[in-house]
Protein backbone atom coordinates (compact mmCIF):
# COMPACT_ATOMS: atom_id res chain seq x y z
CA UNK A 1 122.64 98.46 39.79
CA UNK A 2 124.87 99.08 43.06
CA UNK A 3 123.64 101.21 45.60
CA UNK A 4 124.92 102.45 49.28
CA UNK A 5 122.52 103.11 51.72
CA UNK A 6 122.89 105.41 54.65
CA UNK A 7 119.49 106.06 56.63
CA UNK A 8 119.30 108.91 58.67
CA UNK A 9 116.84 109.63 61.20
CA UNK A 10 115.93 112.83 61.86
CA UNK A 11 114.58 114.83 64.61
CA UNK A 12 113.91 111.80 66.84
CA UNK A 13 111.35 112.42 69.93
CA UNK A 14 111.94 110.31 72.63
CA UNK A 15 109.07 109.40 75.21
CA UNK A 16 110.39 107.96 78.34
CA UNK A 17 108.08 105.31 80.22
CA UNK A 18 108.62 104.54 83.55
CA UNK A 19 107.64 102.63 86.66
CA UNK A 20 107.64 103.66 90.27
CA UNK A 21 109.52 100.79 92.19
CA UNK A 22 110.12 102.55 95.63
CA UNK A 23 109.06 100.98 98.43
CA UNK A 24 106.65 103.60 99.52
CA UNK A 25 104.55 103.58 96.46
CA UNK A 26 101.52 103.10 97.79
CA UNK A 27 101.50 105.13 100.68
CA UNK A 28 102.25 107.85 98.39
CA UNK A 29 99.54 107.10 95.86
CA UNK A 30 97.05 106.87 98.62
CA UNK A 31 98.48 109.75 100.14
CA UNK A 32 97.73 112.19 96.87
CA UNK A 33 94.07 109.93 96.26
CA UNK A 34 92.68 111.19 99.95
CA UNK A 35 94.15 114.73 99.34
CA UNK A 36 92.32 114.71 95.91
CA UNK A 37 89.72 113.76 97.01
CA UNK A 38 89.37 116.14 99.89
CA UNK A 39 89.75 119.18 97.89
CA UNK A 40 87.61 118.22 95.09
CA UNK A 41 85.20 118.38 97.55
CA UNK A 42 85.92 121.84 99.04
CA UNK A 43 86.77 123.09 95.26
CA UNK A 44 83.86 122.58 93.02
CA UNK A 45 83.48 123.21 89.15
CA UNK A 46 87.70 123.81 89.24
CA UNK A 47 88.05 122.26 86.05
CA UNK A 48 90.16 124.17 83.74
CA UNK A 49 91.42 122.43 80.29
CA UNK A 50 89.24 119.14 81.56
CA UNK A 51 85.77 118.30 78.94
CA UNK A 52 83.13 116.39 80.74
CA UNK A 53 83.12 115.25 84.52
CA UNK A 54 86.19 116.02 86.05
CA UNK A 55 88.52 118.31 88.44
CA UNK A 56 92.08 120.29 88.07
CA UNK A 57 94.07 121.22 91.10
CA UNK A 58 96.15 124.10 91.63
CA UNK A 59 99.72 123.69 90.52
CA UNK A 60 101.65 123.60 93.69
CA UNK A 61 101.69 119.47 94.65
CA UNK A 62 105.27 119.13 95.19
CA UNK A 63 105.68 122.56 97.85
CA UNK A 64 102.93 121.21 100.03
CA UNK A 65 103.89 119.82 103.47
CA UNK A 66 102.98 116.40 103.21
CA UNK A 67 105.30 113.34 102.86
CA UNK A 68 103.98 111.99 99.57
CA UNK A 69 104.62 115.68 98.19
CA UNK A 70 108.29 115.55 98.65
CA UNK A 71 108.15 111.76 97.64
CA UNK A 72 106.21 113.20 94.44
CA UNK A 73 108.95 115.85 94.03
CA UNK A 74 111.80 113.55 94.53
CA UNK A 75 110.17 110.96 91.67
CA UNK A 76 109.62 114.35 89.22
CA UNK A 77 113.13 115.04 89.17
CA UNK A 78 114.47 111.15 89.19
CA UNK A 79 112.59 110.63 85.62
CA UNK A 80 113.09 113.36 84.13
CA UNK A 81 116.74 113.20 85.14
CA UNK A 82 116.84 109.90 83.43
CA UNK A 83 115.30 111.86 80.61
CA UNK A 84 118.25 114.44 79.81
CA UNK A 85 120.98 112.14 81.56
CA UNK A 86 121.76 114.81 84.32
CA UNK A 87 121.68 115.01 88.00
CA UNK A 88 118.93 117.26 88.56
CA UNK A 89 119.31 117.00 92.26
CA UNK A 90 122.09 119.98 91.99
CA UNK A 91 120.35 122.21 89.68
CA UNK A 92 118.02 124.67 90.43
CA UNK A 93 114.57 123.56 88.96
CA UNK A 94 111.11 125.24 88.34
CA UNK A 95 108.43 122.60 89.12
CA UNK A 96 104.58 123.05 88.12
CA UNK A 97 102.69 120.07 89.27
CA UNK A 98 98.76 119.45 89.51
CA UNK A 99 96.55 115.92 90.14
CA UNK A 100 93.68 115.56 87.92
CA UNK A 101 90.76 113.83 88.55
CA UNK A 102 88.39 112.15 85.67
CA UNK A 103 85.06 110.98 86.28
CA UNK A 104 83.07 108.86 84.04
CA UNK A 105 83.03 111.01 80.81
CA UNK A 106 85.42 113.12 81.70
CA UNK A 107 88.92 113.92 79.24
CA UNK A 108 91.29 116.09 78.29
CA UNK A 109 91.25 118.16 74.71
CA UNK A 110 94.28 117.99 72.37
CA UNK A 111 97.00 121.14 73.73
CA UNK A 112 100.79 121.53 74.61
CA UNK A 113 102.56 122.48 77.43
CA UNK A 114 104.53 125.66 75.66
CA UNK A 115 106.88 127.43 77.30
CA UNK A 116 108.57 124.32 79.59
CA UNK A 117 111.59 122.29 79.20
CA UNK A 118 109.65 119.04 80.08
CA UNK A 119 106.55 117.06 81.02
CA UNK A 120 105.31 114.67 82.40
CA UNK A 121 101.95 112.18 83.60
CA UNK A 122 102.13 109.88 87.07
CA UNK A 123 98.94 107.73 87.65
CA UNK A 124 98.32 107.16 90.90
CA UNK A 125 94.41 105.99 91.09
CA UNK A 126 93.75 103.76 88.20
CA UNK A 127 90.20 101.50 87.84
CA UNK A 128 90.14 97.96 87.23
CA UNK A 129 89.25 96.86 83.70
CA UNK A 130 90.94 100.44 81.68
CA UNK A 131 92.30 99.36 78.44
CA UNK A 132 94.13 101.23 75.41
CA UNK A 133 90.45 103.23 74.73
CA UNK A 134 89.77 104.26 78.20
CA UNK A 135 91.49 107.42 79.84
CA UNK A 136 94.69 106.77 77.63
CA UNK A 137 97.14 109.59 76.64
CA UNK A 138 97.68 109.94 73.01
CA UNK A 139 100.28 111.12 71.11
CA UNK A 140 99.53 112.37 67.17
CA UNK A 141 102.28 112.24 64.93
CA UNK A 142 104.08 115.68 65.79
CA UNK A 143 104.79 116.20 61.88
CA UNK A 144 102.44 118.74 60.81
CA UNK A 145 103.78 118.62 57.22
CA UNK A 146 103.09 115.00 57.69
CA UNK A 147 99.38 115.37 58.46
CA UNK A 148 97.12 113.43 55.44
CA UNK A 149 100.14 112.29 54.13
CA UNK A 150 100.87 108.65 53.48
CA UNK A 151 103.89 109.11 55.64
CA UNK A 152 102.01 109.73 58.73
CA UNK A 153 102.43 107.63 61.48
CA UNK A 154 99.64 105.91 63.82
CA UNK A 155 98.78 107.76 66.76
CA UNK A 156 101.33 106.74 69.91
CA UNK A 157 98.37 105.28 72.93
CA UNK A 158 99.04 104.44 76.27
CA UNK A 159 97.04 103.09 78.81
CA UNK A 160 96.99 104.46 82.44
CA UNK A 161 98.61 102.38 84.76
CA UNK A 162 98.69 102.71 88.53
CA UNK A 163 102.44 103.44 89.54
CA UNK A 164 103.32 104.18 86.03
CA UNK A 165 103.95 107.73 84.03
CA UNK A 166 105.92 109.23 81.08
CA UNK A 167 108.02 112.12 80.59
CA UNK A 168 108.11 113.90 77.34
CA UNK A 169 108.69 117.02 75.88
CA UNK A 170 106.87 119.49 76.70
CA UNK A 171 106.04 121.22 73.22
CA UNK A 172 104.65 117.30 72.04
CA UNK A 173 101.01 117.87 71.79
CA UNK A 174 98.55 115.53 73.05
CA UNK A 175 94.99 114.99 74.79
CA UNK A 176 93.36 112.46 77.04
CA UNK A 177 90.05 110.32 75.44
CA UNK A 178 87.16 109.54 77.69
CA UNK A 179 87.44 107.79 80.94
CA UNK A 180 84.43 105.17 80.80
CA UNK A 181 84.58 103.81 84.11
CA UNK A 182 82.37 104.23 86.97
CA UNK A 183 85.10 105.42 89.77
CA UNK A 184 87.17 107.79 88.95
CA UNK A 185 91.07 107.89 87.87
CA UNK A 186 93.61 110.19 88.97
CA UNK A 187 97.01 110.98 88.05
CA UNK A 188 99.39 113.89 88.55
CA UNK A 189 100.78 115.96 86.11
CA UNK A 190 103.75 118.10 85.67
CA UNK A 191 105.66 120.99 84.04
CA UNK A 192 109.36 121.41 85.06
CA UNK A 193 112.27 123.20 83.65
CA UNK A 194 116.02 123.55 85.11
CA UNK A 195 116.48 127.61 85.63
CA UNK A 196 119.84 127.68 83.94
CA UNK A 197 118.31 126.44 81.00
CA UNK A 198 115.43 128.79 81.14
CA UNK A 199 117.90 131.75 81.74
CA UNK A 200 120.07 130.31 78.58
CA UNK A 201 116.99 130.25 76.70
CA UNK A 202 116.00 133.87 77.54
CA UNK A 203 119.27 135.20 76.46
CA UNK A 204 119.84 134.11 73.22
């Protein structure tokens, strides 16, 4: 028997992995650490989606008046620029962006970010001795007609990595497992969303 073959590969889902390599990266890390730390302090039991041990900010990290704020902003729209291949620089864009803070126990349950163009995760305080099981960020197979299927795929798990992130999109669910360590990790997390495309959205 002859046969042609022509694969096709539908509806791919790219997640984009990334370093921060600017010079400043860890006066910016510490930077959004000490400010975490300070208002975790004045803001007790402001946890919102976190289970266990742990502390949400408010949503406004890249409009405060600090240097590592506008370095935080300026990283935001560099990846996810790389992301969708455009200079986001000239666009009007619609940032939500809040630090998290997990304390031994402490996770994130399995949700989406609905309603955004993009997402993302930065990690700027990261313990020694995390692996693949500890804090990670997982990513089910988005297939739902997939699910209990013998064609769904493994679970997508990365580790937190000081200096490191990912950008994805934002209707990919996913959810955090326990962070086992003794000290605390932190990492920033983000919503954004250029306003013409939100606008285009809205009118069709």
């Amino acid at each position: 028997m002859t046969i042609s073959i022509d694969p096709q590969f539908l509806f791919p889902t790219p997640i984009l992995c990334f370093r921060n390599d600017n010079i400043n990266v860890e006066e910016m890390n510490k930077g959004i650490e000490s400010y975490v730390m300070d208002q975790c302090n004045k803001e007790k039991g402001n946890q919102y989606s976190i289970i266990g041990d742990g502390w949400h900010s408010s949503s406004d990290l890249t409009e405060l008046d600090y240097q590592w704020s506008r370095d935080l902003k300026s990283l935001i729209l560099e990846v996810c620029g790389h992301y969708m291949n455009r200079d986001l620089s000239k666009e009007e864009i619609l940032i939500d962006a809040w630090a998290v803070l997990l304390n031994k126990g402490g996770s994130s349950n399995y949700h989406c970010h609905a309603g955004w163009g993009l997402s993302g995760v930065y990690y700027t305080t990261v313990p020694e001795g995390i692996d693949k099981d500890n804090g990670s960020i997982h990513f089910p197979d988005f297939r739902s007609g997939a699910m209990a299927s013998i064609h769904e795929m493994p679970t997508a798990v990365f580790p937190p990595n000081e200096g490191t992130g990912f950008v994805f999109q934002s209707w990919c669910p996913h959810y955090v497992t326990p962070h086992i360590q003794d000290k605390p990790r932190i990492s920033v997390s983000w919503n954004m969303i250029s306003k013409g495309d939100k606008d285009s959205r809205l009118n069709n």
